[in-house]
C-alpha atoms as a PDB file:
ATOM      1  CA  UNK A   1       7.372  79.919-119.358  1.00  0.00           C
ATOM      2  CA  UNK A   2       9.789  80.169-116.645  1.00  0.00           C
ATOM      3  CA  UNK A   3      12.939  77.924-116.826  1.00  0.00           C
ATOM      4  CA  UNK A   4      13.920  75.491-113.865  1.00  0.00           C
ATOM      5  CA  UNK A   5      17.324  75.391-112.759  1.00  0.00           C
ATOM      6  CA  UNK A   6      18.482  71.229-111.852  1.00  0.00           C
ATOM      7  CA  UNK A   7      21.015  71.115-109.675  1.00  0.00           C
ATOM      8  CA  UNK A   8      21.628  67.788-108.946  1.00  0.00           C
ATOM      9  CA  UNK A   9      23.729  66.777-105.754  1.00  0.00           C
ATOM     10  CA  UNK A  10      25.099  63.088-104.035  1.00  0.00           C
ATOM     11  CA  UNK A  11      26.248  62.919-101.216  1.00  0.00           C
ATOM     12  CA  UNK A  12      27.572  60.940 -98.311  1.00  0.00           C
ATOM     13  CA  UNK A  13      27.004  61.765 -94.874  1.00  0.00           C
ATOM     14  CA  UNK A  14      29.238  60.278 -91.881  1.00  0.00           C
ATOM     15  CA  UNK A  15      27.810  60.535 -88.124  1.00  0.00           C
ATOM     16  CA  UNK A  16      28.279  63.702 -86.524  1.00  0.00           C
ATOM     17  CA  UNK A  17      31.481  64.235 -83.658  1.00  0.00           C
ATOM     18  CA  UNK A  18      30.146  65.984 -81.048  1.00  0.00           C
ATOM     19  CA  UNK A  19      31.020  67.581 -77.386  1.00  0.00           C
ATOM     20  CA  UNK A  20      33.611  70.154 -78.762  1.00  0.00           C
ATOM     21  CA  UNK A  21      33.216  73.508 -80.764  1.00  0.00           C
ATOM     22  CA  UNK A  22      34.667  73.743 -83.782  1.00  0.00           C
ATOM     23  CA  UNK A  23      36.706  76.855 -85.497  1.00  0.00           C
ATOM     24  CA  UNK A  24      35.475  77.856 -88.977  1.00  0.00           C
ATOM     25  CA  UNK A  25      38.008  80.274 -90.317  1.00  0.00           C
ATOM     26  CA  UNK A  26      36.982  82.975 -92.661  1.00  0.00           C
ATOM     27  CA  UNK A  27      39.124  81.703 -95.411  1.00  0.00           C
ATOM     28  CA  UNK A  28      36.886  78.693 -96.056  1.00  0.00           C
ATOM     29  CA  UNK A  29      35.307  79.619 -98.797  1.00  0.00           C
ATOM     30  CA  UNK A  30      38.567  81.427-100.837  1.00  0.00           C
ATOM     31  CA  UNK A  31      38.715  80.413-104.387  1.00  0.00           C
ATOM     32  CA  UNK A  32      34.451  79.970-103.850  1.00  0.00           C
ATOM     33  CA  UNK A  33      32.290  81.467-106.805  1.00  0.00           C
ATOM     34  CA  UNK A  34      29.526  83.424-104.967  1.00  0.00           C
ATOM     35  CA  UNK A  35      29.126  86.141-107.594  1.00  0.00           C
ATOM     36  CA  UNK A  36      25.547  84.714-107.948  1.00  0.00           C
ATOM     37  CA  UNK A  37      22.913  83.495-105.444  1.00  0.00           C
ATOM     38  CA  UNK A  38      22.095  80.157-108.060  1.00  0.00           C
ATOM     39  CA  UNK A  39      26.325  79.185-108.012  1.00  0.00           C
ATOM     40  CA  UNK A  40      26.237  80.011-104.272  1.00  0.00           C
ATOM     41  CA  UNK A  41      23.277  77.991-103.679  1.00  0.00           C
ATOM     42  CA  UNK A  42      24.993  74.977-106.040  1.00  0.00           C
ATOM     43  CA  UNK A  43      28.072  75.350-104.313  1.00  0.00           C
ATOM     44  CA  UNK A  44      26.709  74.966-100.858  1.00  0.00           C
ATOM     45  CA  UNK A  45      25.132  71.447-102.205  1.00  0.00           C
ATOM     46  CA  UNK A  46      28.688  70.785-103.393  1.00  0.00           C
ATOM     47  CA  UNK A  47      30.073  71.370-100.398  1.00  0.00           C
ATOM     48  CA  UNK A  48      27.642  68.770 -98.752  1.00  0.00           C
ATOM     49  CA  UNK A  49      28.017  66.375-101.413  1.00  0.00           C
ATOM     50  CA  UNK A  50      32.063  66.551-100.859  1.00  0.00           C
ATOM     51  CA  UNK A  51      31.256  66.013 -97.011  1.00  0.00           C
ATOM     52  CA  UNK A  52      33.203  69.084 -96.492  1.00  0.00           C
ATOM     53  CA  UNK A  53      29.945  70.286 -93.614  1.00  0.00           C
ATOM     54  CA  UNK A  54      32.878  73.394 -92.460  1.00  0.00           C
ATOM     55  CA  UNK A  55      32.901  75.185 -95.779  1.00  0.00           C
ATOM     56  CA  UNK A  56      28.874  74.274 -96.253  1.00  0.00           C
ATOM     57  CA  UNK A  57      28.670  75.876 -92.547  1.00  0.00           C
ATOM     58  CA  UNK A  58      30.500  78.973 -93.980  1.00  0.00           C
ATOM     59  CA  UNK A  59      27.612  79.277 -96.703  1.00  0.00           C
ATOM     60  CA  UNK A  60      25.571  80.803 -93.786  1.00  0.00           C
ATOM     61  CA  UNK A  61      26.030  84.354 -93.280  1.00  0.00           C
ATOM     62  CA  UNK A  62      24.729  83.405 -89.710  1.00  0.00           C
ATOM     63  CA  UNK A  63      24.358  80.132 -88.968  1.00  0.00           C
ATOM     64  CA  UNK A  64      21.074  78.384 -87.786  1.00  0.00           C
ATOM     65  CA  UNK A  65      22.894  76.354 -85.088  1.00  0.00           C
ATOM     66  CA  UNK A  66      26.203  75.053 -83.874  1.00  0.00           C
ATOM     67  CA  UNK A  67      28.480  73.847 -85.918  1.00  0.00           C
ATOM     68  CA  UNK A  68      28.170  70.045 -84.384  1.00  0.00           C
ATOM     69  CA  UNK A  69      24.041  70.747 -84.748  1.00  0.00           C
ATOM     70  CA  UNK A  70      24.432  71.417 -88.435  1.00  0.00           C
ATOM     71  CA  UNK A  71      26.581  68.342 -89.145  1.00  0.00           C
ATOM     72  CA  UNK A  72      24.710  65.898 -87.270  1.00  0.00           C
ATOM     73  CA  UNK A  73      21.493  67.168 -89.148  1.00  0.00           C
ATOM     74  CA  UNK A  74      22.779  64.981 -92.249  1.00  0.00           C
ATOM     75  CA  UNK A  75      23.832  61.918 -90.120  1.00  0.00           C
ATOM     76  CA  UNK A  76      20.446  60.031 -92.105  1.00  0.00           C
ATOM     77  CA  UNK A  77      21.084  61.815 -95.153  1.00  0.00           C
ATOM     78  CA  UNK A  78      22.622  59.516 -98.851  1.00  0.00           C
ATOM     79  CA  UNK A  79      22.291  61.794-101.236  1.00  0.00           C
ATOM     80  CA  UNK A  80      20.114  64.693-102.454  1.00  0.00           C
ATOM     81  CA  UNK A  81      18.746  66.108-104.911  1.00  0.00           C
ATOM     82  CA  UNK A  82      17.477  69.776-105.660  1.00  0.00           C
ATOM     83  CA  UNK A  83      15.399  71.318-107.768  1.00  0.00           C
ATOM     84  CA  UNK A  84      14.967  75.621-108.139  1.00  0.00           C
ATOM     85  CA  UNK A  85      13.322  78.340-109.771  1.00  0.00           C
ATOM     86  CA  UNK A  86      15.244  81.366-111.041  1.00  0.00           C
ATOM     87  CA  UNK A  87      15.885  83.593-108.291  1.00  0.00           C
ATOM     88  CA  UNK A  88      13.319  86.605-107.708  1.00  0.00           C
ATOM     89  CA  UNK A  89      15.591  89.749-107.020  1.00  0.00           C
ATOM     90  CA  UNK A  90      15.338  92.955-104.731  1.00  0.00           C
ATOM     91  CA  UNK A  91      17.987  95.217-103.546  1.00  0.00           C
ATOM     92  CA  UNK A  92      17.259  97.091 -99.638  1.00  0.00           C
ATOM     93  CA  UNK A  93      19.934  99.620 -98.841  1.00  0.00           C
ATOM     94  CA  UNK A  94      22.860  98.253 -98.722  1.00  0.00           C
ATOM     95  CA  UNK A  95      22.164  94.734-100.031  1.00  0.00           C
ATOM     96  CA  UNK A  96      20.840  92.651-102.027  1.00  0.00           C
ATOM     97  CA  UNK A  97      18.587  89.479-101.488  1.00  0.00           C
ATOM     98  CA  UNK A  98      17.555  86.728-103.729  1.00  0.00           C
ATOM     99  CA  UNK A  99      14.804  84.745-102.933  1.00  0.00           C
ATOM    100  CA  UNK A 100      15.306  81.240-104.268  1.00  0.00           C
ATOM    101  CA  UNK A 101      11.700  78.616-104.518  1.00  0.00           C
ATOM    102  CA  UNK A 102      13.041  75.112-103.547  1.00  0.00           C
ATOM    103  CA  UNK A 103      12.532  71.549-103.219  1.00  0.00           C
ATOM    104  CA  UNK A 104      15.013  68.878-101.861  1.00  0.00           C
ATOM    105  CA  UNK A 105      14.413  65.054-102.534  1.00  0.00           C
ATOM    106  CA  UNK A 106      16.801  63.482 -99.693  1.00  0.00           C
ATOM    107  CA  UNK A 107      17.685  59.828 -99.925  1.00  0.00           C
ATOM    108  CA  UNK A 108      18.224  58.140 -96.397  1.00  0.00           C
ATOM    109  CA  UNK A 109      20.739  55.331 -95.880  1.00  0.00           C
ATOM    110  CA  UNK A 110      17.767  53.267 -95.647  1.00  0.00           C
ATOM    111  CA  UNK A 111      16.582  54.285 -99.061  1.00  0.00           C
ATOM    112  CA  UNK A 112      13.529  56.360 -97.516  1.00  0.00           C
ATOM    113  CA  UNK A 113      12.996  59.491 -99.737  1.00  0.00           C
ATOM    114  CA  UNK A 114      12.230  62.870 -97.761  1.00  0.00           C
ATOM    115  CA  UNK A 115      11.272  65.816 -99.593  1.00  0.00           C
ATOM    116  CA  UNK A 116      11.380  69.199 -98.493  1.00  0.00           C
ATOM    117  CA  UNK A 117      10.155  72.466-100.398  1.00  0.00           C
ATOM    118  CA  UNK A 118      10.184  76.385 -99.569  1.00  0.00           C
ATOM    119  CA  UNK A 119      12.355  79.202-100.135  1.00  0.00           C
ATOM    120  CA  UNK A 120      16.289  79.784 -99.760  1.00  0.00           C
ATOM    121  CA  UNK A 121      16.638  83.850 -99.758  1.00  0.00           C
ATOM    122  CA  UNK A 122      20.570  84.956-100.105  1.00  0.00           C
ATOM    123  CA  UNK A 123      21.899  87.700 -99.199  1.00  0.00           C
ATOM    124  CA  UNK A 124      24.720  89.958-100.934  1.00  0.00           C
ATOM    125  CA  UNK A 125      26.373  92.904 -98.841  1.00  0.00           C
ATOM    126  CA  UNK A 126      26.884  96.369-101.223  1.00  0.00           C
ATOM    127  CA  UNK A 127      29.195  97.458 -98.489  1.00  0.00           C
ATOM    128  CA  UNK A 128      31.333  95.635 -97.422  1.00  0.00           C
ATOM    129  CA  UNK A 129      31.367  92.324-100.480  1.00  0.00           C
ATOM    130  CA  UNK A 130      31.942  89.208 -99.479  1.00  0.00           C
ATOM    131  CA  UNK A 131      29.989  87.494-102.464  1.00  0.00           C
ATOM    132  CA  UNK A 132      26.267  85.940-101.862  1.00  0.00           C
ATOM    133  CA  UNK A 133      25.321  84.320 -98.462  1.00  0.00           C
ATOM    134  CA  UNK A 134      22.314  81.881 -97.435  1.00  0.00           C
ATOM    135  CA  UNK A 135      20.885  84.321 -95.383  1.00  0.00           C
ATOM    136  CA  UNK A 136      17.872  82.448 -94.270  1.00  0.00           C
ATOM    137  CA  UNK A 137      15.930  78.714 -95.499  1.00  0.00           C
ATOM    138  CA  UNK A 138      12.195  78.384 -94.632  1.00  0.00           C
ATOM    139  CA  UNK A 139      12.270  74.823 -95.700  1.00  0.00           C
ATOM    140  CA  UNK A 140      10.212  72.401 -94.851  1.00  0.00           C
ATOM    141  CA  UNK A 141       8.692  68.759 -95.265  1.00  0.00           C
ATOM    142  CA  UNK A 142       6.176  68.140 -97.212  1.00  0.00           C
ATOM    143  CA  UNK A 143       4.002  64.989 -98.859  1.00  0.00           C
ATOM    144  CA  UNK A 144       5.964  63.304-101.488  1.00  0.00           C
ATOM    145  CA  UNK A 145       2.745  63.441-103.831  1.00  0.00           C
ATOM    146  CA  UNK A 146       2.529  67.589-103.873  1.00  0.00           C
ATOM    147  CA  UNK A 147       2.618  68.899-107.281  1.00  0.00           C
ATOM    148  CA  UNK A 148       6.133  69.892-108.370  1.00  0.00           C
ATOM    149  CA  UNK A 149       5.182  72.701-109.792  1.00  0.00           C
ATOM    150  CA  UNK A 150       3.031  73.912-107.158  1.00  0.00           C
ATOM    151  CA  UNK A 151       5.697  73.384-104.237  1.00  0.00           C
ATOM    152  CA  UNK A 152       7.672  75.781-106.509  1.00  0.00           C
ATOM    153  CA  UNK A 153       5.133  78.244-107.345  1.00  0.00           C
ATOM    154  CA  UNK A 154       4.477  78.707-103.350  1.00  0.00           C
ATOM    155  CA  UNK A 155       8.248  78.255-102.299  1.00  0.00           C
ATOM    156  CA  UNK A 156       8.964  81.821-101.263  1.00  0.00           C
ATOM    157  CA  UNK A 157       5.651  83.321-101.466  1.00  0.00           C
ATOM    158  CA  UNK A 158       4.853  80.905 -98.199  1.00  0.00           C
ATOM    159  CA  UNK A 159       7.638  82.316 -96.255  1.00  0.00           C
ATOM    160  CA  UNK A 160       7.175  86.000 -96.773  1.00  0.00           C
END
């Protein structure tokens, strides 16, 4: 039987600033563990759970939006929680990419639960290392009745 990997995450979210482009500089994640997509994955939720949204920004090796997009995304957001499967490996040349099954239980402000499920896949650079990167989330929302086990099952096989 295949383990499951808890990572359990709380965190508060303030409303978004917007109108004005924000710097991230490179050295945001210094002194980050990324030597593995699970701790790069965990410390991303850290990130969010310390409300720090620039070095949880920096998590993306290319970001799905603006900076001021990706902050205001959690203006309705509590806490979460998340819940993986051990990573399924492959190596392409010159990286490697992890493919990660997912589900996220977010708590609103209101108390509202919103769960999500799907498939993180990182991405580590052989060439030039700068540890593991969320290269790309096919998350999405789904019934709050699904099966646990079969959102995880169908995680990444879904966004292939």
């Amino acid at each position: 039987m295949r383990s499951l990997v808890l990572i359990l995450c709380v965190f508060v979210v303030a409303q978004a600033q917007t109108g004005r482009n924000v710097s991230i500089d490179q050295s945001v994640l210094a002194g980050t563990d990324c030597s593995d997509p699970v701790t790069t994955l965990a410390s991303y939720y850290d990130a969010l759970n310390s409300r720090d949204f620039r070095r949880a920004y920096r998590f993306w090796e290319t970001p799905p939006s603006t900076y001021e997009r990706f902050e205001s995304g959690f203006a309705d957001t509590d806490r979460v929680r998340v819940l993986i499967e051990p990573p399924r490996m492959e190596g392409a040349a010159g990286s490697s990419f992890a493919e990660i099954s997912t589900i996220v239980v977010a708590t609103t402000r209101s108390g509202n639960e919103r769960v999500f499920a799907g498939c993180y896949t990182l991405r580590k650079s052989n060439v030039r290392d700068m540890g593991w990167r969320i290269y790309r989330a096919d998350v999405s929302v789904v019934p709050s009745s699904a099966r646990v086990s079969r959102m995880l099952a169908q995680g990444c096989r879904n966004s292939r």
